[in-house]
Protein backbone atom coordinates (compact mmCIF):
# COMPACT_ATOMS: atom_id res chain seq x y z
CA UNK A 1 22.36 0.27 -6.90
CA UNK A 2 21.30 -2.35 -8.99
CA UNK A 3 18.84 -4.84 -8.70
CA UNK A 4 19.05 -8.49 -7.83
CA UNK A 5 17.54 -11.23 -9.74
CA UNK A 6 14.67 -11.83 -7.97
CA UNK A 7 14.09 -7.88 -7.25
CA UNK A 8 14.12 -7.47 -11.40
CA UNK A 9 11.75 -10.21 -11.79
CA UNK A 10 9.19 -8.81 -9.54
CA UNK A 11 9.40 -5.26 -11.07
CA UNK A 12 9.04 -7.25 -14.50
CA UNK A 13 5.61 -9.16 -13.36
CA UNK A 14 4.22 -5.93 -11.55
CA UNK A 15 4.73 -4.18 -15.04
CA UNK A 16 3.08 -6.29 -16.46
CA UNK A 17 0.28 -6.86 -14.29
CA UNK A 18 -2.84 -4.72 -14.67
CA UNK A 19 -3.28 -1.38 -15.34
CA UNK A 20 -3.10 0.92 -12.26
CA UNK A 21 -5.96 2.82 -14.07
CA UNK A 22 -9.15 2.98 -12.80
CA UNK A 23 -11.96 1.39 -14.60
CA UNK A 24 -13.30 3.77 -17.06
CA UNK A 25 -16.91 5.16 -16.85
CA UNK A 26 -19.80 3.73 -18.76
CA UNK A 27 -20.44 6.12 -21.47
CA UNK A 28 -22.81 8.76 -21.05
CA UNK A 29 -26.05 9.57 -23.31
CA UNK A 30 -25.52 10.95 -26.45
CA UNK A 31 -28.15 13.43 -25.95
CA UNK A 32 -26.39 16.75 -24.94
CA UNK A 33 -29.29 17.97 -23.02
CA UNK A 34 -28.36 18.75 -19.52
CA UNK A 35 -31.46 17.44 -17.69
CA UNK A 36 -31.57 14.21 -20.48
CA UNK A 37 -27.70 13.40 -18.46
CA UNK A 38 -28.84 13.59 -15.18
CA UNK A 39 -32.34 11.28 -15.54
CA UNK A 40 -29.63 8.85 -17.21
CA UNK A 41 -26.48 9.25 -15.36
CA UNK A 42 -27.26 5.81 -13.66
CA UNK A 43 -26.30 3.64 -16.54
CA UNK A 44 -22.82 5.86 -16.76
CA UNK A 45 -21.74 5.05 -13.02
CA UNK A 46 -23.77 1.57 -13.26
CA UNK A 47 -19.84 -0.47 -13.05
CA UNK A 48 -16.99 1.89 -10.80
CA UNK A 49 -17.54 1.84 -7.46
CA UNK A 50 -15.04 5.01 -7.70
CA UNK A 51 -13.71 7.12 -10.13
CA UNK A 52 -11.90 10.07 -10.68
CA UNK A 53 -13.17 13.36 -12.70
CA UNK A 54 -10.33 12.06 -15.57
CA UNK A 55 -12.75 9.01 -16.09
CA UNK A 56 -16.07 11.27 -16.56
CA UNK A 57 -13.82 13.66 -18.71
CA UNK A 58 -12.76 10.68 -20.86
CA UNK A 59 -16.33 9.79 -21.60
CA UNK A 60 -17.69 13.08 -21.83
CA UNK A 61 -15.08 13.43 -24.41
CA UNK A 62 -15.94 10.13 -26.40
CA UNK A 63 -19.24 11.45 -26.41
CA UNK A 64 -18.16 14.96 -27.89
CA UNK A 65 -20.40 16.58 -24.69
CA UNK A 66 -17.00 17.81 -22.43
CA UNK A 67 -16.63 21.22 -20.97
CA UNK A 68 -15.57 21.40 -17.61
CA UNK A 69 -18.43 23.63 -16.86
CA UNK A 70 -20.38 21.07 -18.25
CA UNK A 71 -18.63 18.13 -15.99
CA UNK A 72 -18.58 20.51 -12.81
CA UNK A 73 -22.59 21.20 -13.19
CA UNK A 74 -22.86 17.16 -13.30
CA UNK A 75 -20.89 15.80 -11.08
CA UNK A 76 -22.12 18.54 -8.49
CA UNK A 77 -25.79 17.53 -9.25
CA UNK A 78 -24.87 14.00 -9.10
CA UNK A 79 -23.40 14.97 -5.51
CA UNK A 80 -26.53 16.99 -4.76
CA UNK A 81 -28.99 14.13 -5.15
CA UNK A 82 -26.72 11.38 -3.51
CA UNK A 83 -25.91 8.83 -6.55
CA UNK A 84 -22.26 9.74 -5.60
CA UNK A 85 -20.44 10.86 -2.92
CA UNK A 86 -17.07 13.51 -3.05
CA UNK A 87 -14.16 11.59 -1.48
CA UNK A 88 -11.84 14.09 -2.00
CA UNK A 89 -11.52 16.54 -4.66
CA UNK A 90 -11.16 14.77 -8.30
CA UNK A 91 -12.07 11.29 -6.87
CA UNK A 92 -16.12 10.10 -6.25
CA UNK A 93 -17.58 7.07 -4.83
CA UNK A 94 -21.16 5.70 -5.86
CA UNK A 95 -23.54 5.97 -3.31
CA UNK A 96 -24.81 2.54 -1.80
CA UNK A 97 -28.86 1.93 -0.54
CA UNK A 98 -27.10 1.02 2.92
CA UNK A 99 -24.92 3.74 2.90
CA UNK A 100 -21.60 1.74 2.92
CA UNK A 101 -20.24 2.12 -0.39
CA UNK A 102 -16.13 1.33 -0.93
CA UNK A 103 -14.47 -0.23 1.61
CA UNK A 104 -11.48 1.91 2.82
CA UNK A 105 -8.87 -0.18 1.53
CA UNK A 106 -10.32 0.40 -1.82
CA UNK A 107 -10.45 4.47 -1.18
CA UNK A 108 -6.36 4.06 -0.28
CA UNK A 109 -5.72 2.52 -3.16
CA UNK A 110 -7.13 4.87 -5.97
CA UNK A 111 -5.80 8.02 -3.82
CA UNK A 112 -2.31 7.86 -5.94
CA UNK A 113 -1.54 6.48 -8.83
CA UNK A 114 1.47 5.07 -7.46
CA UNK A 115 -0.13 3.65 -4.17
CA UNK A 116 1.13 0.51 -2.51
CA UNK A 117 -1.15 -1.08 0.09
CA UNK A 118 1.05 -2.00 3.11
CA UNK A 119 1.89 -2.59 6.67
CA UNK A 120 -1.00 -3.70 8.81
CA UNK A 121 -3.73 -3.00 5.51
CA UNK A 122 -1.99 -5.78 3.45
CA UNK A 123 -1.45 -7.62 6.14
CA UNK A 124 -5.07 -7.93 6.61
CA UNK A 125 -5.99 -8.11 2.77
CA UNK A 126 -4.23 -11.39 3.11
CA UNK A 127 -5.90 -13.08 5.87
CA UNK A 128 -3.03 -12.48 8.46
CA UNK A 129 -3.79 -10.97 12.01
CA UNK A 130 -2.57 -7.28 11.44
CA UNK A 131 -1.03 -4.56 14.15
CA UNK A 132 -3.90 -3.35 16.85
CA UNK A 133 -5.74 -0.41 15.68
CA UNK A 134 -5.23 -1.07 11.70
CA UNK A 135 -9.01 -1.26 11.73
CA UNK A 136 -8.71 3.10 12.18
CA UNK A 137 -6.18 3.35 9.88
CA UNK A 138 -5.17 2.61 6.15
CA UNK A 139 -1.53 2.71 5.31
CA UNK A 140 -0.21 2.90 1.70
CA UNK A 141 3.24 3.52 0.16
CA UNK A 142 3.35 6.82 -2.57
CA UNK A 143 5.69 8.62 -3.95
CA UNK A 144 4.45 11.82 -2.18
CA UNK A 145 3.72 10.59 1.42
CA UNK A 146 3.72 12.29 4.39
CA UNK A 147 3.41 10.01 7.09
CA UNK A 148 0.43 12.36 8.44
CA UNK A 149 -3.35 11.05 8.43
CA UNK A 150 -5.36 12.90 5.57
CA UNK A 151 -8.78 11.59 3.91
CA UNK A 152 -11.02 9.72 6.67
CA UNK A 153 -13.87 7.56 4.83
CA UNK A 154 -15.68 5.38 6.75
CA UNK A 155 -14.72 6.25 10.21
CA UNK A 156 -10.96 5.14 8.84
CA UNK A 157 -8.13 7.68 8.29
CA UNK A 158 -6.13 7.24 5.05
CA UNK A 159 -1.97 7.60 5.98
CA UNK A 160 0.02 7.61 3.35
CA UNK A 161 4.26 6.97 4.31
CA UNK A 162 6.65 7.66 1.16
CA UNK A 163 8.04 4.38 -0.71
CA UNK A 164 11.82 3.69 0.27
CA UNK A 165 14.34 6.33 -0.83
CA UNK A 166 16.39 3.51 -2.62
CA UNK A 167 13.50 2.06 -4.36
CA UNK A 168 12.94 5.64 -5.80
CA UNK A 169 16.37 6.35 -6.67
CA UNK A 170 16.52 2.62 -8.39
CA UNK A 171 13.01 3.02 -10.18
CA UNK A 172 11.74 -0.17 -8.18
CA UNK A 173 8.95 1.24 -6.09
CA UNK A 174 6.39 -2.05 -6.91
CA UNK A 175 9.74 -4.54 -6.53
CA UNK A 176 7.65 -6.83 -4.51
CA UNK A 177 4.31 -6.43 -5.19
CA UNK A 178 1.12 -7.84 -6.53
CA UNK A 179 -2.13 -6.62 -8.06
CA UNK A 180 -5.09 -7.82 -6.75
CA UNK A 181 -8.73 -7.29 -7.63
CA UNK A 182 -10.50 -4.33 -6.45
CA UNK A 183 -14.34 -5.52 -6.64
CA UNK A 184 -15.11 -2.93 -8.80
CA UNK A 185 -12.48 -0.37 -7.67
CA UNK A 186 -10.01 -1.13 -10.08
CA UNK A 187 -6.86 -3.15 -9.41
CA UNK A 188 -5.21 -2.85 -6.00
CA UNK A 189 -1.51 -2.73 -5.85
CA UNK A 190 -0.52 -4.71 -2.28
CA UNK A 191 3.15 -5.44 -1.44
CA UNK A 192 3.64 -8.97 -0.94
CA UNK A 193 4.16 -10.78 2.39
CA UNK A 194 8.07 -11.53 2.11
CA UNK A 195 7.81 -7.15 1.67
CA UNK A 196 5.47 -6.64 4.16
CA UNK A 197 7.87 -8.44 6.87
CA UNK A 198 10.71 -6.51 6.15
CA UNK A 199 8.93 -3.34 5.97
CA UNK A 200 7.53 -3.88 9.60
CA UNK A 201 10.90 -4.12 10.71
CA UNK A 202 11.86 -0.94 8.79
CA UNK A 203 9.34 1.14 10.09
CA UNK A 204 8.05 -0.08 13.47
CA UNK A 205 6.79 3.03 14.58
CA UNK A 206 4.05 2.00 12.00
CA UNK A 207 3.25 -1.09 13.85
CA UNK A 208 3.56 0.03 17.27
CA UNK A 209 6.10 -0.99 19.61
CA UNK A 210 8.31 -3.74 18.92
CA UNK A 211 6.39 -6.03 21.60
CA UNK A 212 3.70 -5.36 18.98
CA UNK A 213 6.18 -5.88 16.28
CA UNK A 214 6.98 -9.49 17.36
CA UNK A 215 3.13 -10.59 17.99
CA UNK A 216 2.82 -9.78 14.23
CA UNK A 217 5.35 -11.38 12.91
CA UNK A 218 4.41 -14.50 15.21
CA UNK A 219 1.42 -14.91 13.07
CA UNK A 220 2.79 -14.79 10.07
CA UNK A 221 3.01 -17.85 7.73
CA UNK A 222 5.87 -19.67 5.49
CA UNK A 223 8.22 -16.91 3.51
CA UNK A 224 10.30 -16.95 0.72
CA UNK A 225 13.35 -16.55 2.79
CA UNK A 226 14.73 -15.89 -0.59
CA UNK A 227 12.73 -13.44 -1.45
CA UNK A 228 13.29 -11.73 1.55
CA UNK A 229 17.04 -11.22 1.56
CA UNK A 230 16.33 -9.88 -2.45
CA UNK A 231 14.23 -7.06 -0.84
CA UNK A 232 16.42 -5.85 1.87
CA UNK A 233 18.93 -6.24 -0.28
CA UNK A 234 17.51 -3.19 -2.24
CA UNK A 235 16.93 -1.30 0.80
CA UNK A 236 20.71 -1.09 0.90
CA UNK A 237 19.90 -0.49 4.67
CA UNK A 238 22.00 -1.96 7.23
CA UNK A 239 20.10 -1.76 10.19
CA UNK A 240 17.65 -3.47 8.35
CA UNK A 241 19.21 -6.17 7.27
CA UNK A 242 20.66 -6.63 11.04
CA UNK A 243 16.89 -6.46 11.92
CA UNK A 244 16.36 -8.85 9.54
CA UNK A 245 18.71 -11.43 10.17
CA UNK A 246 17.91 -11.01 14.51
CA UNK A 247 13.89 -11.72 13.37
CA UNK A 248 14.76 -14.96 11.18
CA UNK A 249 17.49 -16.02 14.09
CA UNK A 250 14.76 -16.33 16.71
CA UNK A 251 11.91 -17.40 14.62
CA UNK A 252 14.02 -19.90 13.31
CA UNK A 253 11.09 -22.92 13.16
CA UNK A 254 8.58 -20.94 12.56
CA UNK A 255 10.19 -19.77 9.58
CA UNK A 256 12.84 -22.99 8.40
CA UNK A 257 15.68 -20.15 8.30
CA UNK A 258 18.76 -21.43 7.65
CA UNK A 259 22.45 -20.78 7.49
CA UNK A 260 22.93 -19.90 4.29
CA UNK A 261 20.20 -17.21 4.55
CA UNK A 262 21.65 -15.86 7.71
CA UNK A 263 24.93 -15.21 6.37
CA UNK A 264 23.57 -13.76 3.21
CA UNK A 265 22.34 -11.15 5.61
CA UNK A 266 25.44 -10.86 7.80
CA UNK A 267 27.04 -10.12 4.85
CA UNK A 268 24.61 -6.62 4.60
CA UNK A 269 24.59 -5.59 8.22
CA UNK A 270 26.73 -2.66 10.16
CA UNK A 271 30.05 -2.03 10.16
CA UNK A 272 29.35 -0.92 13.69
CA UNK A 273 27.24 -1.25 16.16
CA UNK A 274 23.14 0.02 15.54
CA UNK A 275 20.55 0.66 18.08
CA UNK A 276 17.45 -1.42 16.80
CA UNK A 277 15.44 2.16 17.25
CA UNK A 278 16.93 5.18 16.14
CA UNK A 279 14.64 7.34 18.04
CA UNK A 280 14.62 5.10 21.77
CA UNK A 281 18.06 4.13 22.00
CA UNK A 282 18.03 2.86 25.78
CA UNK A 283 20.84 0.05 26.60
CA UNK A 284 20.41 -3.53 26.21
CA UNK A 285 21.71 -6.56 25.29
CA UNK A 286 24.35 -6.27 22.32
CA UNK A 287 23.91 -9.03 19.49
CA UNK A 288 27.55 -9.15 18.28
CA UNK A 289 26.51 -11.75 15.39
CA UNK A 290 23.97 -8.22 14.02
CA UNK A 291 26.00 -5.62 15.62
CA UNK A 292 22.85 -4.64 16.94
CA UNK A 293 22.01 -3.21 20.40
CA UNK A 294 18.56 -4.69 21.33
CA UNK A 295 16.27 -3.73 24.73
CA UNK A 296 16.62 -5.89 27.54
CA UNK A 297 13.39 -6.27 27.44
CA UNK A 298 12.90 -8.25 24.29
């Protein structure tokens, strides 16, 4: 499908934002003796607060000292004494006097080199009040995501969900995104607010329940309504876009929606009529404008 306007221009300034690299390691000494490396291996992990065994190889390499023996036999003596710690195999985090060292939103984001910080974790990266319990939790969108809670750092479980099928199939997986700075993590890739919004509605289950799903977007602040429509428009979801247009119906004030945006959605939702949750379709009232079927309850 292709891309709208405002979609293309977003995938244009994510491109050609900053590198998703991480920062590379300081070099190492020049002196190829083992033990001479390890008394000096504080200048070489003086910047990164993490980085990956690609970094080390890179300036082992500039230094003409790589083997992987070589890099194994370091980085495991590095472990050994505590100047780093093994987050998960091929990624390290330098060991802090209090014992802290990276916050987890700063882990997520180096764990793929397509991750997307999302849901409740952007949410909170920008100041706005996130879902309950995103303080246990670290979502991120990748290509590879299971949905299922892997790496825990810091008492906080790493869950990666996969980036929208149509995003993949369109080559848009950062359409709506921004790169922020990492404090020393490298640059962190966080979807956008207007994205953010519509991927609550998308995936509620991520949230919570949709009670839950409506006190979030209650605190959320102006949108580019604009913006908004370009994104589900990409989806090429109806549901969503029903969703959508129901959300910016009632919030109407708090968001200035107005006509014109809502028929820009009605224009994308079902042909028929869609239970707002696939999985808990229990009866309700029926929302003939969004051919949506909606809990009583709500």
């Amino acid at each position: 499908m292709a891309l709208c306007e405002c979609c293309a221009r977003s995938i244009g300034q994510a491109s050609a934002g900053v590198s998703l690299l991480m920062p590379a390691v300081a070099p190492l000494p020049t002196n190829h003796e083992p033990t001479r490396v390890l008394t000096t291996h504080e200048s070489a992990l003086a910047r990164p607060v993490l980085f990956t065994t690609a970094d080390v190889d890179c300036s082992l390499r500039r230094d003409g000292m790589f083997t992987r023996r070589g890099r194994d036999r370091l980085l495991a003596a590095l472990c050994a004494d505590g100047t780093i710690v093994r987050v998960r195999r091929g990624l390290y985090a330098r060991a802090h006097a209090n014992g802290h060292g990276p916050a987890p939103w700063q882990v997520a984001a180096q764990l793929a080199p397509d991750a997307v910080l999302g849901f409740g974790t952007a949410l909170a990266l920008r100041g706005v009040a996130p879902p309950a319990g995103v303080g246990s939790r670290c979502t991120y969108f990748t290509r590879h995501g299971t949905g299922r809670l892997g790496v825990v750092w810091r008492g906080v479980a790493m869950c990666p969900v996969s980036h929208p099928t149509a995003l993949l199939r369109s080559g848009a997986a950062f359409v709506e995104t921004e790169v922020m700075d990492g404090t020393g993590a490298g640059p962190l890739r966080v979807s956008t607010l207007e994205r953010t919004f519509v991927d609550l509605l998308e995936r509620p289950r991520l949230t919570g329940a949709w009670p839950e799903v409506l006190r979030v977007v209650g605190t959320f602040p102006e949108l580019d309504l604009d913006r908004v429509v370009c994104y589900v428009r990409c989806l090429d979801n109806a549901t969503t876009a029903a969703k959508a247009g129901w959300i910016l119906e009632r919030c109407e004030r708090q968001f200035g929606t107005t006509r014109t945006v809502l028929h820009r959605l009605e224009a994308l939702r079902p042909r028929g009529p869609h239970y707002l949750s696939r999985t808990d379709r229990e009866s309700g009232r029926y929302l003939a404008r969004w051919r949506l079927v909606v809990p009583a309850t709500l």
